[in-house]
PDB file of N, CA and C in Angstrom:
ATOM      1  N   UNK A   1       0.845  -1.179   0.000  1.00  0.00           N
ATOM      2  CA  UNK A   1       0.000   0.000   0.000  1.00  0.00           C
ATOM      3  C   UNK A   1       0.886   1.237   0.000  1.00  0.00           C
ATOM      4  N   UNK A   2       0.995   2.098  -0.871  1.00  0.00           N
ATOM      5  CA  UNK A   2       1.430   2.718  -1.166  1.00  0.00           C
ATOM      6  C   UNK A   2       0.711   4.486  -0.259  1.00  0.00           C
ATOM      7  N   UNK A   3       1.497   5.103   0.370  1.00  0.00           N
ATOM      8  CA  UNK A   3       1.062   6.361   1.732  1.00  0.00           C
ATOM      9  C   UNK A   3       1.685   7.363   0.765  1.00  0.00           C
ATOM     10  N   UNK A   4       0.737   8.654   0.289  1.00  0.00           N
ATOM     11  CA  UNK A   4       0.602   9.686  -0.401  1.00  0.00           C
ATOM     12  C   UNK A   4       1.233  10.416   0.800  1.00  0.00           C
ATOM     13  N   UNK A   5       2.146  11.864   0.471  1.00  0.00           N
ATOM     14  CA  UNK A   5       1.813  13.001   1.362  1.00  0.00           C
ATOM     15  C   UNK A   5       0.712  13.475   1.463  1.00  0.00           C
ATOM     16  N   UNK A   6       0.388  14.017   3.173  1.00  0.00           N
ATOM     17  CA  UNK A   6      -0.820  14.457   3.425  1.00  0.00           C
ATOM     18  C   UNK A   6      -1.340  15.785   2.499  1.00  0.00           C
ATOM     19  N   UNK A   7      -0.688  16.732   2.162  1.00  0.00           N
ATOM     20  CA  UNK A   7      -0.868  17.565   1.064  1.00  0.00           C
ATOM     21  C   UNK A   7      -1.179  17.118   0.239  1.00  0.00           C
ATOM     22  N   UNK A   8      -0.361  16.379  -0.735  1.00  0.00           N
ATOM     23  CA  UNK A   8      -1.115  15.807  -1.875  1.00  0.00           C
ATOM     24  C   UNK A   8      -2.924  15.088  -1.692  1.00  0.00           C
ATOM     25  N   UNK A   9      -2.919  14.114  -0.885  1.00  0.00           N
ATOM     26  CA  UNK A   9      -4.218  13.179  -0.647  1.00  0.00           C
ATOM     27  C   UNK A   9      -5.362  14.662  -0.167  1.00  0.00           C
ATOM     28  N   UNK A  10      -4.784  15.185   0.615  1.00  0.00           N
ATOM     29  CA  UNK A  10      -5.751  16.622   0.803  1.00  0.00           C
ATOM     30  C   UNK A  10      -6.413  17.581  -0.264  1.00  0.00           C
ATOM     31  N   UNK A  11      -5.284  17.495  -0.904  1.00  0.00           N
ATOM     32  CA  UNK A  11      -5.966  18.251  -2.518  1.00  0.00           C
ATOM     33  C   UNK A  11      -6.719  17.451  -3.323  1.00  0.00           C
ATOM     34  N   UNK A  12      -6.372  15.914  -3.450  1.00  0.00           N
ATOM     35  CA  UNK A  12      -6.766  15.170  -4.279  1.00  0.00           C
ATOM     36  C   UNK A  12      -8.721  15.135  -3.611  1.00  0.00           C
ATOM     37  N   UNK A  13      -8.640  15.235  -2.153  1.00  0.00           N
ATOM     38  CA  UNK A  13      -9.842  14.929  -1.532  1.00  0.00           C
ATOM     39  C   UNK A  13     -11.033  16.747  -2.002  1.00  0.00           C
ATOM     40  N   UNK A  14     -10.403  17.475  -1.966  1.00  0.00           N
ATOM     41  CA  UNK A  14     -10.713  18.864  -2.000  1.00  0.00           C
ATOM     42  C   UNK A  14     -11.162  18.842  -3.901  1.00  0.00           C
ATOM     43  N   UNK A  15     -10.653  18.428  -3.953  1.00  0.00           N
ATOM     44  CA  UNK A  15     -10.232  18.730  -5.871  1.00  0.00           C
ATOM     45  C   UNK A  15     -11.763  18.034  -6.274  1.00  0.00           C
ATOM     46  N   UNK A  16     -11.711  16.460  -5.641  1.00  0.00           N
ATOM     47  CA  UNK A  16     -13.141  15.562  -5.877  1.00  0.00           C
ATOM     48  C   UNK A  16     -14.490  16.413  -5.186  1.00  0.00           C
ATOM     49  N   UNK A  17     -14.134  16.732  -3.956  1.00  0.00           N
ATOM     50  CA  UNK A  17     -15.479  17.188  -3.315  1.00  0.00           C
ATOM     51  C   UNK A  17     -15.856  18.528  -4.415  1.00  0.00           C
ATOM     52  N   UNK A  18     -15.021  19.163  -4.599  1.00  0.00           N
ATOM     53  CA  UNK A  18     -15.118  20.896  -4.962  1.00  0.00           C
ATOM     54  C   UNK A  18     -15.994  20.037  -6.912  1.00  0.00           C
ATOM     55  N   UNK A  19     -15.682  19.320  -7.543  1.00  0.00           N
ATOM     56  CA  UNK A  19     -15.995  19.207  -8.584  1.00  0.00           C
ATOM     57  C   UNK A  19     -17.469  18.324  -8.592  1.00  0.00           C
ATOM     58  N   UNK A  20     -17.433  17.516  -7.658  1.00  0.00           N
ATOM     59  CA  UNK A  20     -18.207  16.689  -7.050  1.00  0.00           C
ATOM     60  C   UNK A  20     -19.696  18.123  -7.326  1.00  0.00           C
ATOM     61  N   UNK A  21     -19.581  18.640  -6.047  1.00  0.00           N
ATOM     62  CA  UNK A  21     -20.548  20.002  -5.425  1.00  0.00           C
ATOM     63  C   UNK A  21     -21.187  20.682  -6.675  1.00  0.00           C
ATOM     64  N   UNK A  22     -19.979  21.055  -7.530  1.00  0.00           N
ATOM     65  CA  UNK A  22     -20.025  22.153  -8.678  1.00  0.00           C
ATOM     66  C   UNK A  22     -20.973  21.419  -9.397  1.00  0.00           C
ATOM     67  N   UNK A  23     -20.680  20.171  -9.946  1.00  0.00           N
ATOM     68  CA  UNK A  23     -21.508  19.575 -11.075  1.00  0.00           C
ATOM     69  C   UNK A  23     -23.352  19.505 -10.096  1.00  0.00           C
ATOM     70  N   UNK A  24     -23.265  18.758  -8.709  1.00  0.00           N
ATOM     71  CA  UNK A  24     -24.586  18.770  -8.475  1.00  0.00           C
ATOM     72  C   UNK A  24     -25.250  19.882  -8.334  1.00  0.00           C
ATOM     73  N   UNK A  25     -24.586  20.797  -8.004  1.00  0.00           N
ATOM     74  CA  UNK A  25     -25.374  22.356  -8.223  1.00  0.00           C
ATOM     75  C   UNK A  25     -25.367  22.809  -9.675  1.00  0.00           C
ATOM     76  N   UNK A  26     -25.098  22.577 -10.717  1.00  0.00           N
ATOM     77  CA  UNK A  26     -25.424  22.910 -12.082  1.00  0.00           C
ATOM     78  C   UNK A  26     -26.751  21.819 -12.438  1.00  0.00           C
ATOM     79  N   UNK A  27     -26.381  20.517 -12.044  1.00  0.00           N
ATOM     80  CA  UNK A  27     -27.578  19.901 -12.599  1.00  0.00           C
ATOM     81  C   UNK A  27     -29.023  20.167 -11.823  1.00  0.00           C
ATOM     82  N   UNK A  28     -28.849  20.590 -10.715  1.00  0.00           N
ATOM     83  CA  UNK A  28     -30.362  21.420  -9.946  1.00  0.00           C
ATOM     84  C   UNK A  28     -30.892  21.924 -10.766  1.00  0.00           C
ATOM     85  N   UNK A  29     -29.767  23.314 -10.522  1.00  0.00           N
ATOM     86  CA  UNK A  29     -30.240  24.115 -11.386  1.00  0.00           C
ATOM     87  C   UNK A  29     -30.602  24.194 -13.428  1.00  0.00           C
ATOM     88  N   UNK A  30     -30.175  23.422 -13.810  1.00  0.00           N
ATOM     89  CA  UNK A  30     -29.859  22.634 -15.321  1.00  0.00           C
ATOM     90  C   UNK A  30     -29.179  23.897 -15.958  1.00  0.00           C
ATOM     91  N   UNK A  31     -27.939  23.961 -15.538  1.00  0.00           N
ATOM     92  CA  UNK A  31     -27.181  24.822 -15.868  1.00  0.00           C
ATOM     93  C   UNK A  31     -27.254  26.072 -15.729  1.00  0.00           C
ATOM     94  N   UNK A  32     -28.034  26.459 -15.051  1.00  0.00           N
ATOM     95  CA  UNK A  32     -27.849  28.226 -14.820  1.00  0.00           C
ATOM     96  C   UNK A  32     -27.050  28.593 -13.700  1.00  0.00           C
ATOM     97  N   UNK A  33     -25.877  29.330 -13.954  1.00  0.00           N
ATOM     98  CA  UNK A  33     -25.119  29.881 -13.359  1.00  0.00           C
ATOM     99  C   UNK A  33     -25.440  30.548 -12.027  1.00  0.00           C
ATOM    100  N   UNK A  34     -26.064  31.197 -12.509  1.00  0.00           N
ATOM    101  CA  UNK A  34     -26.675  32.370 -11.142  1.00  0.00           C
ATOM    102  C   UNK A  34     -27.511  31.525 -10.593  1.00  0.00           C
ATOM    103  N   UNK A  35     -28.348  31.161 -10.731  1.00  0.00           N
ATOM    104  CA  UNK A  35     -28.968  30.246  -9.428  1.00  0.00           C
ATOM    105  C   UNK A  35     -28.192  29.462  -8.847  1.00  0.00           C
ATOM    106  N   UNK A  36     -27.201  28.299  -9.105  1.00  0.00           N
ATOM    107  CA  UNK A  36     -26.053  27.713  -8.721  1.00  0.00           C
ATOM    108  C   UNK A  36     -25.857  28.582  -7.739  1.00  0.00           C
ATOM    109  N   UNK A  37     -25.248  30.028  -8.079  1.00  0.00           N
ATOM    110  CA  UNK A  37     -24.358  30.540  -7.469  1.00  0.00           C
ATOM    111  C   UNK A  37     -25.346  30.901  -5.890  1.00  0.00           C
ATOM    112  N   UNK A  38     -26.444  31.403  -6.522  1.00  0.00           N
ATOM    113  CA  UNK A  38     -27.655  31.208  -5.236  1.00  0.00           C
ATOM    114  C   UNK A  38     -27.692  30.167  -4.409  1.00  0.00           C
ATOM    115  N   UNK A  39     -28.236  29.128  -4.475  1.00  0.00           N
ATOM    116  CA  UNK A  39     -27.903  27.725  -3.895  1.00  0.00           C
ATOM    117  C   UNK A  39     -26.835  27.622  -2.882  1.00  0.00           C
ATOM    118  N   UNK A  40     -25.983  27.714  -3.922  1.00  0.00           N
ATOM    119  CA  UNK A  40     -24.388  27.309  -2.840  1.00  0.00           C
ATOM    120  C   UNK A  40     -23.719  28.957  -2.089  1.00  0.00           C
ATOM    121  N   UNK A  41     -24.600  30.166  -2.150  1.00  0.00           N
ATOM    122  CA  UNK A  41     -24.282  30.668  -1.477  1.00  0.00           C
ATOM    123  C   UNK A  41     -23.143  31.549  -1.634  1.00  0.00           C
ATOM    124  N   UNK A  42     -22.458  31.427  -2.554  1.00  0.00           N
ATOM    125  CA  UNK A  42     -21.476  32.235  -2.927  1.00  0.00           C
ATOM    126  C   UNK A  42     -21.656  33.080  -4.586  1.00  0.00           C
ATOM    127  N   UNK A  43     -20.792  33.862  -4.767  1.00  0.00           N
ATOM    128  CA  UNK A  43     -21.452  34.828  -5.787  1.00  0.00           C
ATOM    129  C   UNK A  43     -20.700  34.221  -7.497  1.00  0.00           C
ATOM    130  N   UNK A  44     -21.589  34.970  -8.066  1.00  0.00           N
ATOM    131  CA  UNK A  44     -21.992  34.226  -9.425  1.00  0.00           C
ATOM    132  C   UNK A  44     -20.029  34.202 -10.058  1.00  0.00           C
ATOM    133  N   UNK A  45     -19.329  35.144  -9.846  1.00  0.00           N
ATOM    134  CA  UNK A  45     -18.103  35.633 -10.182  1.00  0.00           C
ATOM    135  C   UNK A  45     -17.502  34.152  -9.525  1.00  0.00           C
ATOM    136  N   UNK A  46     -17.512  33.957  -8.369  1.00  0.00           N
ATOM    137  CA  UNK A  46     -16.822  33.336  -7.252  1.00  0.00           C
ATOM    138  C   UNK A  46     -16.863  31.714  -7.750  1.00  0.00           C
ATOM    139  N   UNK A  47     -18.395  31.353  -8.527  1.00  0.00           N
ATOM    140  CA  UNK A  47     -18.533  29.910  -8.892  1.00  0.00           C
ATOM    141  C   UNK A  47     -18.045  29.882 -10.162  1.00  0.00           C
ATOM    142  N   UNK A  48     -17.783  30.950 -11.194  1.00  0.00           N
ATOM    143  CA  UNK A  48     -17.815  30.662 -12.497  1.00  0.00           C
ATOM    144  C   UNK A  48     -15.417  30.866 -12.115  1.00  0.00           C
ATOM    145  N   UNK A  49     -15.460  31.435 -11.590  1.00  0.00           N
ATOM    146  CA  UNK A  49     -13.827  31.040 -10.811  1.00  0.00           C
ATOM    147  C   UNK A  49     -13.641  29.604 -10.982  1.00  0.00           C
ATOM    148  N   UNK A  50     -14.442  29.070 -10.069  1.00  0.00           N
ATOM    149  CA  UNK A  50     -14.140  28.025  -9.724  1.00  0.00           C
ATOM    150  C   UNK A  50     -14.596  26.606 -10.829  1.00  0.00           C
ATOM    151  N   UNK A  51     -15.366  27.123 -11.722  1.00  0.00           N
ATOM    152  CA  UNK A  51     -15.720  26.398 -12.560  1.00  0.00           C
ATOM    153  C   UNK A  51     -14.505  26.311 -13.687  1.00  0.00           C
ATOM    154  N   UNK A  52     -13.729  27.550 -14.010  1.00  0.00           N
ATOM    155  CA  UNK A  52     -12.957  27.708 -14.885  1.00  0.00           C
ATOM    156  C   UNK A  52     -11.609  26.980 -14.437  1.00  0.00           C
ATOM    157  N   UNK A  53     -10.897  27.004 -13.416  1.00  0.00           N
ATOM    158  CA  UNK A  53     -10.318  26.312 -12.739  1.00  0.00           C
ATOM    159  C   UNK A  53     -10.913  24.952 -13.137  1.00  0.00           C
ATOM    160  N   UNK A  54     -11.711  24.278 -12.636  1.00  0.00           N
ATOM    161  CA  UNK A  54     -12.034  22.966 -13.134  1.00  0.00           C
ATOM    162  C   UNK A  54     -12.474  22.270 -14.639  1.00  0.00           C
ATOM    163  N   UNK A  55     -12.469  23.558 -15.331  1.00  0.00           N
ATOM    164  CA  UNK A  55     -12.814  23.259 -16.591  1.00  0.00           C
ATOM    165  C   UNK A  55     -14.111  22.746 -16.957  1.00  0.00           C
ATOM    166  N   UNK A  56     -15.096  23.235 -16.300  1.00  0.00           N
ATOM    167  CA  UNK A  56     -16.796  22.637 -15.996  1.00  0.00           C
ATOM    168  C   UNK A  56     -17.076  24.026 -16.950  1.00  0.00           C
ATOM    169  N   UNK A  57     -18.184  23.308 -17.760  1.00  0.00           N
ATOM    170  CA  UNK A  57     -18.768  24.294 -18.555  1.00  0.00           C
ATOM    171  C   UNK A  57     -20.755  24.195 -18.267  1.00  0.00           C
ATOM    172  N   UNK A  58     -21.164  24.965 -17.644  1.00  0.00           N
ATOM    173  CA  UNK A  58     -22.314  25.138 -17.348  1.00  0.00           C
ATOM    174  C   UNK A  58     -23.483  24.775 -18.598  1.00  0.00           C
ATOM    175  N   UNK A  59     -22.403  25.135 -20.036  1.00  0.00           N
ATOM    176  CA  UNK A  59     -23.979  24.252 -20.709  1.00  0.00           C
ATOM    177  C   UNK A  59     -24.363  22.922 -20.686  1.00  0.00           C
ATOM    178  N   UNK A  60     -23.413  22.371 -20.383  1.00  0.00           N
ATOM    179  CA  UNK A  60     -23.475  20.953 -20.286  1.00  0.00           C
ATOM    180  C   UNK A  60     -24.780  20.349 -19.594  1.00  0.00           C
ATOM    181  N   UNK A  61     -24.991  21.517 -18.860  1.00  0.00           N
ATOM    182  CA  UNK A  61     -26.490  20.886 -17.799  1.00  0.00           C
ATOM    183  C   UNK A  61     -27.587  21.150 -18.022  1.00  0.00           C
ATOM    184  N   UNK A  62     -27.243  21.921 -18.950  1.00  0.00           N
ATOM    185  CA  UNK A  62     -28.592  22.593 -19.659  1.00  0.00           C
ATOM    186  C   UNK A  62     -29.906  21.660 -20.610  1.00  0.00           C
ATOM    187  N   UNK A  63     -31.021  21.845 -20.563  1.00  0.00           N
ATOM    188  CA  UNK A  63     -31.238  20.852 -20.767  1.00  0.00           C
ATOM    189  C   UNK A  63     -32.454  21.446 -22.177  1.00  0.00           C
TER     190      UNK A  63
END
């Protein structure tokens, strides 16, 4: 069994949850940004950050 640094396994855990979150709050909403950003509470600038970083494209949920 192979033991990651705790940094690394921490990001790897952060990286899943954070993309994890992003996608179920786009498919609520079926891709609208601003409600997402409603939902989870943080502002529309702040999720589409974080979407770009992950490379998540909001039409995708669109339906």
């Amino acid at each position: 069994m192979k033991i990651i640094p705790y940094k690394e396994a921490k990001d790897n855990c952060l990286d899943s949850f954070t993309r994890q979150y992003v996608f179920t709050l786009l498919k609520k909403s079926n891709g609208n940004v601003s409600l997402a950003a409603r939902l989870s509470h943080l502002t529309r600038a702040a999720l589409l950050k974080i979407m770009r970083r992950y490379a998540i494209d909001g039409n995708q949920f669109r339906e």
